[in-house]
C-alpha atoms as a PDB file:
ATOM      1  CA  UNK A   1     -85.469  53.976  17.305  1.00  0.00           C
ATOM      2  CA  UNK A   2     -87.912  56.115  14.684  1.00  0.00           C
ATOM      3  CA  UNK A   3     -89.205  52.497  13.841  1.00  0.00           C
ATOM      4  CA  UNK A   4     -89.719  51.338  17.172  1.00  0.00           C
ATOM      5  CA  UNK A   5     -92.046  54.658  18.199  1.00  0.00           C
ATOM      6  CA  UNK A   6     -94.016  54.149  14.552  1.00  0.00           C
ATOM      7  CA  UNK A   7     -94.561  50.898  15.237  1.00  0.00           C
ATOM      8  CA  UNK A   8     -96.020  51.988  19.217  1.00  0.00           C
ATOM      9  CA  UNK A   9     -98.454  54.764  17.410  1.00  0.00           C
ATOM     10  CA  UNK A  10     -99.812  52.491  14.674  1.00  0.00           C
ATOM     11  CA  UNK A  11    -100.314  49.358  17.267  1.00  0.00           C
ATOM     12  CA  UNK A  12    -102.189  52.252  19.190  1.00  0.00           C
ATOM     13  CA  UNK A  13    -104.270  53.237  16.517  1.00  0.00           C
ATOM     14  CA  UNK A  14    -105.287  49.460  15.741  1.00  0.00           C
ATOM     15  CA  UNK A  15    -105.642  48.970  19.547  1.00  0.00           C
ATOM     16  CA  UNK A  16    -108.160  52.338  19.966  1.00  0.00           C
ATOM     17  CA  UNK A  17    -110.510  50.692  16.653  1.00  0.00           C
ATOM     18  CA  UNK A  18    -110.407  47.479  17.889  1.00  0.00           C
ATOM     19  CA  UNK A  19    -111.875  48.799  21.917  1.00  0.00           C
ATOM     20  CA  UNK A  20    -114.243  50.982  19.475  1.00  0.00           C
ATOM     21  CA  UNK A  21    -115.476  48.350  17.641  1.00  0.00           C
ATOM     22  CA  UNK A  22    -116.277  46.192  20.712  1.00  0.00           C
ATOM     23  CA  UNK A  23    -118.245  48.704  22.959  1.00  0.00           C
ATOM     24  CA  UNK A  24    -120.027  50.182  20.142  1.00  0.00           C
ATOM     25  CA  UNK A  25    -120.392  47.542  17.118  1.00  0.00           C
ATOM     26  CA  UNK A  26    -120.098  44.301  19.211  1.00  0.00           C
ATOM     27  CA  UNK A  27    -122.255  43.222  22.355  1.00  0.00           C
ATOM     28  CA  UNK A  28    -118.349  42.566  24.406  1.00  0.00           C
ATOM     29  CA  UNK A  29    -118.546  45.981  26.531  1.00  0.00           C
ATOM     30  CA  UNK A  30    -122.250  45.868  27.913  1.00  0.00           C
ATOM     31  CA  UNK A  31    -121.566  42.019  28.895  1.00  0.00           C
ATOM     32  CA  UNK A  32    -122.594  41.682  32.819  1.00  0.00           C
ATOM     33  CA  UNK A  33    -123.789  45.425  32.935  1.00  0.00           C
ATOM     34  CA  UNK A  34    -127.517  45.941  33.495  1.00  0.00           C
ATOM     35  CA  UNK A  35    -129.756  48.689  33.722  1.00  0.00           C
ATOM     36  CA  UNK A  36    -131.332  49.772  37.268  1.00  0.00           C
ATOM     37  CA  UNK A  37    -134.512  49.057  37.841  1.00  0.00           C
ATOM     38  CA  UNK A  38    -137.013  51.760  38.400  1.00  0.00           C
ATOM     39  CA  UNK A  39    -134.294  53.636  37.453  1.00  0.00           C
ATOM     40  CA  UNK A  40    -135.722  57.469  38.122  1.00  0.00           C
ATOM     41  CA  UNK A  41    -136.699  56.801  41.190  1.00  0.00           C
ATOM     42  CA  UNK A  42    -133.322  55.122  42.247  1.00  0.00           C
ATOM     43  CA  UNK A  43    -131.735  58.373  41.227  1.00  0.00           C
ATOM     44  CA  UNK A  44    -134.037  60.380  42.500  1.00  0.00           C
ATOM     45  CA  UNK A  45    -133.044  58.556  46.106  1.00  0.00           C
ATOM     46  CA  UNK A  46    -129.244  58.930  45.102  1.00  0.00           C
ATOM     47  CA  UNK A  47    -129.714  62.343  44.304  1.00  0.00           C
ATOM     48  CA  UNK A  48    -131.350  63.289  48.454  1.00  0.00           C
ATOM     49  CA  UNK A  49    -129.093  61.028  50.141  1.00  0.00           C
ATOM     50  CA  UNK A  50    -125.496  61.456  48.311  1.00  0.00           C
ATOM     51  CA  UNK A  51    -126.321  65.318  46.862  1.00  0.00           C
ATOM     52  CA  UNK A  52    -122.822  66.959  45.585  1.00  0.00           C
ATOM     53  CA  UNK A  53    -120.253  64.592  47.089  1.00  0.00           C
ATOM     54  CA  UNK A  54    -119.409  62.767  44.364  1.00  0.00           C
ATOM     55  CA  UNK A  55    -116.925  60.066  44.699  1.00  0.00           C
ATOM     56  CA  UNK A  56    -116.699  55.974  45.317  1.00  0.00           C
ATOM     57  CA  UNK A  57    -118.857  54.978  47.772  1.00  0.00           C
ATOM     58  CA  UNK A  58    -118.668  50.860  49.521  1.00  0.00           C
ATOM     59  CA  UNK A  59    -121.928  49.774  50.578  1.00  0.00           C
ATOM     60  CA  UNK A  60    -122.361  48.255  53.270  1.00  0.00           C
ATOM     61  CA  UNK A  61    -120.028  50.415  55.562  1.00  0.00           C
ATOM     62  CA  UNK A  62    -118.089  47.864  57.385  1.00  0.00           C
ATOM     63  CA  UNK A  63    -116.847  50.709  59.890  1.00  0.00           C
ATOM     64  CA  UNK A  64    -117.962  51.037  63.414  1.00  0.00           C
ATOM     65  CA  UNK A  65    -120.287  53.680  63.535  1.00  0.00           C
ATOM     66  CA  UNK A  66    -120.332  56.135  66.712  1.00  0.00           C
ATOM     67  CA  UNK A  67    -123.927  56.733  66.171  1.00  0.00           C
ATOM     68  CA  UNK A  68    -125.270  54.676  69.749  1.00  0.00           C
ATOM     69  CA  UNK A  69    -127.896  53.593  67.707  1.00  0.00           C
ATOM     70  CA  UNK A  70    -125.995  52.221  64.672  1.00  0.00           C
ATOM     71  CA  UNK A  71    -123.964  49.876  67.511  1.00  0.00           C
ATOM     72  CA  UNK A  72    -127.284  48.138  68.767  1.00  0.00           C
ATOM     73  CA  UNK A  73    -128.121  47.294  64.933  1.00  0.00           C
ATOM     74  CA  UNK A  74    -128.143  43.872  64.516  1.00  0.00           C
ATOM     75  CA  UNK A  75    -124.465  41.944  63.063  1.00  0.00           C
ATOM     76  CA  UNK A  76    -122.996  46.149  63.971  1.00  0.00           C
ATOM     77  CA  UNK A  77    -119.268  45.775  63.408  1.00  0.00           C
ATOM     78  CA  UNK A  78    -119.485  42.224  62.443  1.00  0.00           C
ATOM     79  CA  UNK A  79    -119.008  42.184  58.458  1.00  0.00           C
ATOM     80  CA  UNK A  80    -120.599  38.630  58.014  1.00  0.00           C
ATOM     81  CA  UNK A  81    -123.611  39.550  59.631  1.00  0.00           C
ATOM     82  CA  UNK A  82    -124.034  42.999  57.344  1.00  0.00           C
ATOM     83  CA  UNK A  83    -123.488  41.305  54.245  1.00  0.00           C
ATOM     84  CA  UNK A  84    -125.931  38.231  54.733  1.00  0.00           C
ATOM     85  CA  UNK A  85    -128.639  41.108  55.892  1.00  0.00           C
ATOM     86  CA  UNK A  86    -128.106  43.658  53.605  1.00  0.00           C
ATOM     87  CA  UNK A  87    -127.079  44.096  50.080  1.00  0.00           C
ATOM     88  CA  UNK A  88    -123.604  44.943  49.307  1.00  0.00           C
ATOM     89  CA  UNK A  89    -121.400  46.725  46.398  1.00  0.00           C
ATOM     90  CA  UNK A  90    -119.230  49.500  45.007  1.00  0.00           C
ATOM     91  CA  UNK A  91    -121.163  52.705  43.748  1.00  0.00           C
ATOM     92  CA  UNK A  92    -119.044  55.626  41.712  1.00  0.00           C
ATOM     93  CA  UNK A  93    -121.327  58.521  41.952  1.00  0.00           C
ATOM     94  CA  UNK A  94    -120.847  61.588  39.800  1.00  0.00           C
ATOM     95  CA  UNK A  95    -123.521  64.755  41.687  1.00  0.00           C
ATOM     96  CA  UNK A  96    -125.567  66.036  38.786  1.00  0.00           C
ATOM     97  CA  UNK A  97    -123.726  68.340  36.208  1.00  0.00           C
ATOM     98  CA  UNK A  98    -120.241  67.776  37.400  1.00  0.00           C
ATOM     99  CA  UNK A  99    -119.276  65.445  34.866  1.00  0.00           C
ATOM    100  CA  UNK A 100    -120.943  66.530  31.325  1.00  0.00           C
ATOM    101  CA  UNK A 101    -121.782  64.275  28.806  1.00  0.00           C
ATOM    102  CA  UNK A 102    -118.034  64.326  26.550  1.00  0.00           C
ATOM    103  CA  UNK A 103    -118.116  61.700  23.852  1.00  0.00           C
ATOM    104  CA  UNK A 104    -115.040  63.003  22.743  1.00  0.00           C
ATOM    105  CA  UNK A 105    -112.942  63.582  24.924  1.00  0.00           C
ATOM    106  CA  UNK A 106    -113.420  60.690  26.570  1.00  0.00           C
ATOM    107  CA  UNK A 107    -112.809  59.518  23.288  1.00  0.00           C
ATOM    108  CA  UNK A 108    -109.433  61.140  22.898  1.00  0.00           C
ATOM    109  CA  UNK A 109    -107.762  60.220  26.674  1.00  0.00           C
ATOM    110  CA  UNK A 110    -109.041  56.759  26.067  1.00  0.00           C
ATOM    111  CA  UNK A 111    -106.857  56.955  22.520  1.00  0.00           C
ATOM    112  CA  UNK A 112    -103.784  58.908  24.336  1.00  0.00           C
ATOM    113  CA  UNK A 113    -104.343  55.673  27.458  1.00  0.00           C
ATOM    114  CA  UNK A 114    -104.070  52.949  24.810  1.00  0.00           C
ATOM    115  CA  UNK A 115    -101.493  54.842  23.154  1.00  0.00           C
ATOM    116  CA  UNK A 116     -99.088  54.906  26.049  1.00  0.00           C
ATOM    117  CA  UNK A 117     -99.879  51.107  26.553  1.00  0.00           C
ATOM    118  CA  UNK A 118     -98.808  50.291  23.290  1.00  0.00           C
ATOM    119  CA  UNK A 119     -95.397  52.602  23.302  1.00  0.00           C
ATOM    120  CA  UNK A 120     -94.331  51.205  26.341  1.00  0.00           C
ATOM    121  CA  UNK A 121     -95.123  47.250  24.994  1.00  0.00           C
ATOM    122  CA  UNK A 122     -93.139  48.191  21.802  1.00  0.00           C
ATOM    123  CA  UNK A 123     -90.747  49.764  24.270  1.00  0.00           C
ATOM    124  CA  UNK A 124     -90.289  46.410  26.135  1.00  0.00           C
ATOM    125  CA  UNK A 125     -90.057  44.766  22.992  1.00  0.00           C
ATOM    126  CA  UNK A 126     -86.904  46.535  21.609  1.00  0.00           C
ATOM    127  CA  UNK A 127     -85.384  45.315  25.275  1.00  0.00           C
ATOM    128  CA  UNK A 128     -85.057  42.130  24.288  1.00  0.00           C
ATOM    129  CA  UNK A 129     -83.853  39.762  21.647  1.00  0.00           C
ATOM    130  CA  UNK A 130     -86.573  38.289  19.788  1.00  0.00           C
ATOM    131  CA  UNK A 131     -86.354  38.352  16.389  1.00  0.00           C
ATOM    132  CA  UNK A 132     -89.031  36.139  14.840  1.00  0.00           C
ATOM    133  CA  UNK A 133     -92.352  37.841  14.056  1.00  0.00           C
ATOM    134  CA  UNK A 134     -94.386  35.037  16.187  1.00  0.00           C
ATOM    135  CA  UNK A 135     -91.898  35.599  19.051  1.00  0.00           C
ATOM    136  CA  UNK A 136     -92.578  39.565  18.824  1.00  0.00           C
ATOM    137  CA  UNK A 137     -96.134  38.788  18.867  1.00  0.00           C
ATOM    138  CA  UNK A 138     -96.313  36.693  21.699  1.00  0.00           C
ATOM    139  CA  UNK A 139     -94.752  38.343  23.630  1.00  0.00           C
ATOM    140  CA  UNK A 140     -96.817  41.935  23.239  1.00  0.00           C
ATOM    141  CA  UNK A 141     -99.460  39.448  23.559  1.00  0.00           C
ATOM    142  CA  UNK A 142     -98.226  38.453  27.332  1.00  0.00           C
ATOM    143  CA  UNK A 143     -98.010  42.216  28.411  1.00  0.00           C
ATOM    144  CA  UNK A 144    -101.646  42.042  27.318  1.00  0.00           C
ATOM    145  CA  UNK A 145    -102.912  38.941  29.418  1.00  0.00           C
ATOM    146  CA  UNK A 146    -100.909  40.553  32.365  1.00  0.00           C
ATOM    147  CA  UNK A 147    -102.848  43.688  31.448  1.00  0.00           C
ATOM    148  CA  UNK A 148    -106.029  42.109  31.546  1.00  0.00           C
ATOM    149  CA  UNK A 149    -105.611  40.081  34.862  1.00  0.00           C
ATOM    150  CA  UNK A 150    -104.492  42.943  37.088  1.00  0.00           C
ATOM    151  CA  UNK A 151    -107.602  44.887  38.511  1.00  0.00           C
ATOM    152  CA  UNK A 152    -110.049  42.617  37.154  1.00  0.00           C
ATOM    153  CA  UNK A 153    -109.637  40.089  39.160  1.00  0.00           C
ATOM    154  CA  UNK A 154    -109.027  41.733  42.169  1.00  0.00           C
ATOM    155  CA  UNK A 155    -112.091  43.519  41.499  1.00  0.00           C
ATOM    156  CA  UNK A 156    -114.257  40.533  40.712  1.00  0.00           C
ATOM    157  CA  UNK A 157    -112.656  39.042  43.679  1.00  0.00           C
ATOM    158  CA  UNK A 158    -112.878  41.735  46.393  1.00  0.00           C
ATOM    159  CA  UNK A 159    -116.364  43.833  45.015  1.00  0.00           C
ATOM    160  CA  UNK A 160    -118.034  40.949  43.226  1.00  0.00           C
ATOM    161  CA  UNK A 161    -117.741  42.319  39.720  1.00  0.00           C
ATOM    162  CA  UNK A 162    -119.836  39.884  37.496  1.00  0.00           C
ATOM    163  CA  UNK A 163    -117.776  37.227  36.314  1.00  0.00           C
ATOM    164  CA  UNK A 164    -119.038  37.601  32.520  1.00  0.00           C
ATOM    165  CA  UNK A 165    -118.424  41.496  32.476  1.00  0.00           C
ATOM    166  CA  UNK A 166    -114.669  40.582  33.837  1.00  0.00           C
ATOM    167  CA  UNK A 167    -114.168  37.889  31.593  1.00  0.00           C
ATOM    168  CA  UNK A 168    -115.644  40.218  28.520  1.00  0.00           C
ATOM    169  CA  UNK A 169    -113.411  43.309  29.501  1.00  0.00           C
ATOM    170  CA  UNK A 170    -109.936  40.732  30.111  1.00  0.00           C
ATOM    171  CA  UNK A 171    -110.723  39.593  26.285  1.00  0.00           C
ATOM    172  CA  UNK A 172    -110.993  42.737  25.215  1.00  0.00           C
ATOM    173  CA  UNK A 173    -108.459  44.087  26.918  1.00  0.00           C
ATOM    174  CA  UNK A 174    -105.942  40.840  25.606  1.00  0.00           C
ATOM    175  CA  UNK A 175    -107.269  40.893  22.303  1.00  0.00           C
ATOM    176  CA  UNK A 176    -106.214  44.917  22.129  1.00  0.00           C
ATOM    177  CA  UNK A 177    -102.856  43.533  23.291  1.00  0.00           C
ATOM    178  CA  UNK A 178    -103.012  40.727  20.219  1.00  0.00           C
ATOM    179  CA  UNK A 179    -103.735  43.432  17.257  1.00  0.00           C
ATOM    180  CA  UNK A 180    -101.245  45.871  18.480  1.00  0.00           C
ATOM    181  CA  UNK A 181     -98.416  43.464  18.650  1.00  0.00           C
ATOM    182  CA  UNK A 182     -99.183  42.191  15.267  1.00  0.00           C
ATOM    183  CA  UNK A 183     -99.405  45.795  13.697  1.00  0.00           C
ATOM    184  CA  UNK A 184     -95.496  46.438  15.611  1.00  0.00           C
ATOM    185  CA  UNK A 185     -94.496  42.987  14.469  1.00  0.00           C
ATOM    186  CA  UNK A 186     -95.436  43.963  11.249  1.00  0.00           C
ATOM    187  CA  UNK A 187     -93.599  47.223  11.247  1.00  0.00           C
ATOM    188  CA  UNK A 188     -90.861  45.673  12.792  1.00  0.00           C
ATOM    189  CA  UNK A 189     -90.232  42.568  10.616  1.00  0.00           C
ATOM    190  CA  UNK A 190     -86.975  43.469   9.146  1.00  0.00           C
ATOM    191  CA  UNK A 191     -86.108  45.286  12.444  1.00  0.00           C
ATOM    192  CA  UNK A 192     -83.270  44.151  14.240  1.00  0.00           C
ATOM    193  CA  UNK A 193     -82.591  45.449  17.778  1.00  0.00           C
ATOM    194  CA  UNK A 194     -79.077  46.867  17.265  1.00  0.00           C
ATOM    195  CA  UNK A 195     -76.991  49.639  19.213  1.00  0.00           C
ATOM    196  CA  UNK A 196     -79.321  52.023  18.654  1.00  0.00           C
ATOM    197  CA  UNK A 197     -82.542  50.549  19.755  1.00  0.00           C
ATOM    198  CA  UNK A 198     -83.688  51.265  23.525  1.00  0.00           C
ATOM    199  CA  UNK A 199     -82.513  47.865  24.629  1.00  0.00           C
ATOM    200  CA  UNK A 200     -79.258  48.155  23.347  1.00  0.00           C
ATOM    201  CA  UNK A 201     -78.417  51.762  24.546  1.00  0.00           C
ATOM    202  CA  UNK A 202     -79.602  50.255  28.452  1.00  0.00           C
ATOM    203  CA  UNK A 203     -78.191  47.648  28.836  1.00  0.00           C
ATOM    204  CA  UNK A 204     -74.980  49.299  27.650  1.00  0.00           C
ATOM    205  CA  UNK A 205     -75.961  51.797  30.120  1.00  0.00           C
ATOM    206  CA  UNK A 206     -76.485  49.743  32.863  1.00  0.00           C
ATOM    207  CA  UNK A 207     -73.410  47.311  31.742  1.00  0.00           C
ATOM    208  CA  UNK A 208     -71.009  50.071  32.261  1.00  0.00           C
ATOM    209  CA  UNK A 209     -71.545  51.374  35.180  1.00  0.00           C
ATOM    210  CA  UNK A 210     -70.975  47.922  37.026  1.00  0.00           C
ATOM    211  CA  UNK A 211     -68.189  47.385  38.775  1.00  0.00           C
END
């Protein structure tokens, strides 16, 4: 069991460097991101119309207004029409000063996030019966491509996320997967999942309480 949880913290650690190393070292995390044009005066614009009410904003609004107005607009309440007139996209909007500038803390919940990742991959791992190191590997490795293919490509297919910055954030994101899993392989290679790994005590568990 003590094994299994080492093995989860030091395929975090490797996991946290590796997502360092490839938005700060590496050109993978600013793939498909772009800076706005005119910028100041955009914000400046963001800043009259939006003020303090931060939160996730989807432009165009595809709701029927009640302004009278708004309904005589041309394609009103016909989604089709608003898009092919007007530009469209997601905005997260933080008002000014109500989210400071925290390098490390961000730093630190990204580390716990990847953390729990990797625990509950190593967990999964001790559920079942693979005992060769490519075979533990592999299959942390699958947790990862799942990882990387939910909410990305939702995203890129519902709010047109740019198919290189989805594409760069899934390798990341599977490659994270790929050095944790051979870190826990690596910690686990004499390992065998026995009667008092997680999988064991479960399924015995779940064994004896059927009827």
């Amino acid at each position: 069991m003590s094994r299994i949880f080492l093995a989860g913290l030091l395929g975090g650690i490797g996991m946290f460097f590796w997502t360092f190393a490839a938005y700060t070292l590496l050109p993978l995390g600013n793939i498909g991101i772009r800076s706005l044009p005119d910028e100041a005066a955009v914000l400046r614009v963001l800043q009259h119309s939006i003020a303090e009410h931060s939160g996730a904003y989807l432009f165009p609004g595809f709701r029927q207004s009640s302004n009278p107005s708004d309904k005589k607009a041309e394609g009103a309440g016909d989604p089709a029409a608003i898009v092919a007139r007007y530009p469209s996209g997601i905005l997260i909007y933080n008002a000014a000063g109500t989210r400071p500038f925290e390098w490390f803390r961000w730093l630190f919940v990204d580390f716990v996030i990847e953390l729990a990742e990797v625990v509950i991959a190593v967990f999964l791992l001790g559920l079942t019966r693979l005992t060769t190191f490519v075979a533990r590997v592999s299959f942390v490795l699958l947790i990862g491509v799942v990882v990387g293919i939910a909410t990305n490509l939702s995203y890129w297919n519902w709010f047109g996320f740019p198919w290189n910055y989805t594409l760069g954030l899934m390798f990341i994101q599977v490659v994270g997967f790929l050095s944790a899993g051979l870190i826990a392989a690596l910690v686990l290679r004499k390992q065998t999942f026995g009667a008092k790994t997680p999988g064991s005590f479960l399924q015995k568990l779940f064994w004896e309480r059927l009827p």
